[in-house]
N, C-alpha and C. Protein backbone atom coordinates (compact mmCIF):
# COMPACT_ATOMS: atom_id res chain seq x y z
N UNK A 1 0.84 -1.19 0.00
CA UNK A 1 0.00 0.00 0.00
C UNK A 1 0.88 1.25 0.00
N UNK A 2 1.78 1.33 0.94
CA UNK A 2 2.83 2.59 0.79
C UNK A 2 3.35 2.54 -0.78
N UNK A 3 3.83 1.12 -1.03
CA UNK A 3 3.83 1.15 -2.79
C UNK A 3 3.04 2.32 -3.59
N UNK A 4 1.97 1.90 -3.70
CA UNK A 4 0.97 2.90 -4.30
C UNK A 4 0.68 3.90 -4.15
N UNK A 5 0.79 4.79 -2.17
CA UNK A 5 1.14 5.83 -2.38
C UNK A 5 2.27 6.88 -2.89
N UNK A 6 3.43 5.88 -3.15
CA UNK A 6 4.44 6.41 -3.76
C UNK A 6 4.21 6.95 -4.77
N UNK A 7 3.91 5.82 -5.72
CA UNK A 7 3.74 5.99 -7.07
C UNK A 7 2.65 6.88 -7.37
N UNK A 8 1.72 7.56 -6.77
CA UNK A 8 0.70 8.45 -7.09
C UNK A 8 1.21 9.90 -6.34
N UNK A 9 2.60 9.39 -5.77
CA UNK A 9 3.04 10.97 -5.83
C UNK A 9 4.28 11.25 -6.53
N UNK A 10 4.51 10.33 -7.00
CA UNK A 10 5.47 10.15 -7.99
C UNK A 10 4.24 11.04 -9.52
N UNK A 11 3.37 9.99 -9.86
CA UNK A 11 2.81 10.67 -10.85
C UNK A 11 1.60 12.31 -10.81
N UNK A 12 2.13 12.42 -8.88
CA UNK A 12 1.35 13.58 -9.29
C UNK A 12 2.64 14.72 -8.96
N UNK A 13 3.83 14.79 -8.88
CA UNK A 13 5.02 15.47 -9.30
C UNK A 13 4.83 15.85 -10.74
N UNK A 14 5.13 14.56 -11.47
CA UNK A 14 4.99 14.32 -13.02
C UNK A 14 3.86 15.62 -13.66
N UNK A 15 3.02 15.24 -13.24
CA UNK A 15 1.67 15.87 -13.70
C UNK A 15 1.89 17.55 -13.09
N UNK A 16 2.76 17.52 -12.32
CA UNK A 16 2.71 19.32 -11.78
C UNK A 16 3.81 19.76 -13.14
N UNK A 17 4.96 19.42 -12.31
CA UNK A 17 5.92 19.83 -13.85
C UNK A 17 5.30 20.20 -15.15
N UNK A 18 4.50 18.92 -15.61
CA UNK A 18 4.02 19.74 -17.09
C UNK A 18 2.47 20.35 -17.14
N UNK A 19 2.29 21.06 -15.71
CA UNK A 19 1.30 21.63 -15.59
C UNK A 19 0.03 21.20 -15.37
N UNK A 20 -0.47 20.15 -15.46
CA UNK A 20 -1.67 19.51 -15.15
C UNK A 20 -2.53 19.42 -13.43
N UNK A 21 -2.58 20.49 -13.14
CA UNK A 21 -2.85 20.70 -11.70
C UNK A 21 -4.08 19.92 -11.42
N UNK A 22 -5.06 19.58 -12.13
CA UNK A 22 -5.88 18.89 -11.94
C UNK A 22 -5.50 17.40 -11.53
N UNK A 23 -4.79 17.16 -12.27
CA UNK A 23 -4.04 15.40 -12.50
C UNK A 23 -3.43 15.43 -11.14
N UNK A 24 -2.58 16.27 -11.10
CA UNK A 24 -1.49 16.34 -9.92
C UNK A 24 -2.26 16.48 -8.39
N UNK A 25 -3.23 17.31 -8.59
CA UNK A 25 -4.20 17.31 -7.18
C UNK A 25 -5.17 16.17 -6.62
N UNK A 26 -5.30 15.19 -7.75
CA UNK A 26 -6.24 14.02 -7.57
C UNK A 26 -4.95 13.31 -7.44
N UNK A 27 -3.88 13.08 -8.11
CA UNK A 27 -2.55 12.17 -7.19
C UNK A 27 -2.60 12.71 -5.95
N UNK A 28 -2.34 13.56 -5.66
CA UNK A 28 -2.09 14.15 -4.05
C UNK A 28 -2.79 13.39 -3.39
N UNK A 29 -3.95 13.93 -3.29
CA UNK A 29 -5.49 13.38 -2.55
C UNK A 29 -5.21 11.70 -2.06
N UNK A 30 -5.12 10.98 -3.28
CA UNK A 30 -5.01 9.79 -3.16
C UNK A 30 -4.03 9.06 -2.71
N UNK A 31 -2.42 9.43 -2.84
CA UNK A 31 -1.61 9.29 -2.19
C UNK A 31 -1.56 10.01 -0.70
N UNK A 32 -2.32 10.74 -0.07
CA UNK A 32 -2.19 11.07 1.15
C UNK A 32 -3.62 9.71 1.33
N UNK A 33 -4.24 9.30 1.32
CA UNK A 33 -5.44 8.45 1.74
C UNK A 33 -4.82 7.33 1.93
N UNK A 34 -3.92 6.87 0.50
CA UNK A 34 -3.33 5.15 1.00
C UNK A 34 -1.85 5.57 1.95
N UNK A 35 -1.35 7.09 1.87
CA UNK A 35 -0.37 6.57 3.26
C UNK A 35 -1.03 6.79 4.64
N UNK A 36 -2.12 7.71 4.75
CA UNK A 36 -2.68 7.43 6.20
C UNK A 36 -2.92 6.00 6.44
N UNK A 37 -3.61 5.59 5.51
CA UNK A 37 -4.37 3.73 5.67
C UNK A 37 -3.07 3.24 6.03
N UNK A 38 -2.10 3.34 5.60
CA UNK A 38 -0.84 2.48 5.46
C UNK A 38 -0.22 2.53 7.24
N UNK A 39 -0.37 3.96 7.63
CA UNK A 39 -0.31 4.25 8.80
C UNK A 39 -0.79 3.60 9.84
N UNK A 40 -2.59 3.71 9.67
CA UNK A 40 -3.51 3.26 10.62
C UNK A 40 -3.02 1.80 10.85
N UNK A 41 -2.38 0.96 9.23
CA UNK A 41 -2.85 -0.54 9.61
C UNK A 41 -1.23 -0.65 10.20
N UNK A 42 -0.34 -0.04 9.91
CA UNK A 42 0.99 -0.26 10.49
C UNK A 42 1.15 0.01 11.85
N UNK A 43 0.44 0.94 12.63
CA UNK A 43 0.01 0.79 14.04
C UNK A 43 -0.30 -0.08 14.46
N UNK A 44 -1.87 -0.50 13.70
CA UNK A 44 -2.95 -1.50 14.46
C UNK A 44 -2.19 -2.71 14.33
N UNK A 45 -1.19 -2.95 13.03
CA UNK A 45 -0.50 -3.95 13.37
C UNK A 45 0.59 -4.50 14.48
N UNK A 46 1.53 -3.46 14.61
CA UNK A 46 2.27 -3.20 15.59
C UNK A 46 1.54 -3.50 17.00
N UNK A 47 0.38 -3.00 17.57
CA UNK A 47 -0.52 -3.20 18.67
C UNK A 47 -0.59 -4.46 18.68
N UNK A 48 -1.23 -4.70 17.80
CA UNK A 48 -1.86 -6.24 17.83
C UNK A 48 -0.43 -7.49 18.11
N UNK A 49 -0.09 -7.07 17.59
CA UNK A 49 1.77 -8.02 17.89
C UNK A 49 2.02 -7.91 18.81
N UNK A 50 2.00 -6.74 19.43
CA UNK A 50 2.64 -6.56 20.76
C UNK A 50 1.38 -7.41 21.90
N UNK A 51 0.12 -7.15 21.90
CA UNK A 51 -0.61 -7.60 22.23
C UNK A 51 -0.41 -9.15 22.56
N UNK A 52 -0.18 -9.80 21.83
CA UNK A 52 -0.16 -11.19 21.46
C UNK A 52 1.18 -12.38 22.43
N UNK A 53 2.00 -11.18 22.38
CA UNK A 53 3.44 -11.84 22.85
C UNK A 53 3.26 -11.62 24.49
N UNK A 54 3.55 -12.62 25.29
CA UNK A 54 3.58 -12.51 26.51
C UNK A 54 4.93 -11.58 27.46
């Protein structure tokens, strides 16, 4: 998932450079959504592990 937010700020760089602010603002958007998610589950994962181990 961090994968993918990369790459959608990778292509919304791309898309600023040759001006496409529209393109580039819907990369943004979407790459900030899958790295929060990426966040939330990399916590909840972390918790839950820790949780588990005595």
């Amino acid at each position: 998932m961090l994968r993918y937010a990369l790459i959608f700020f990778v292509i919304a760089l791309i898309a600023a450079l040759f001006g496409f602010s529209g393109i580039a603002a819907g990369a943004v958007n979407i790459a900030q959504i899958l790295f929060f998610v990426f966040i939330v589950l990399a916590v909840a994962s972390f918790l839950f592990g820790a949780m588990k181990k005595p």
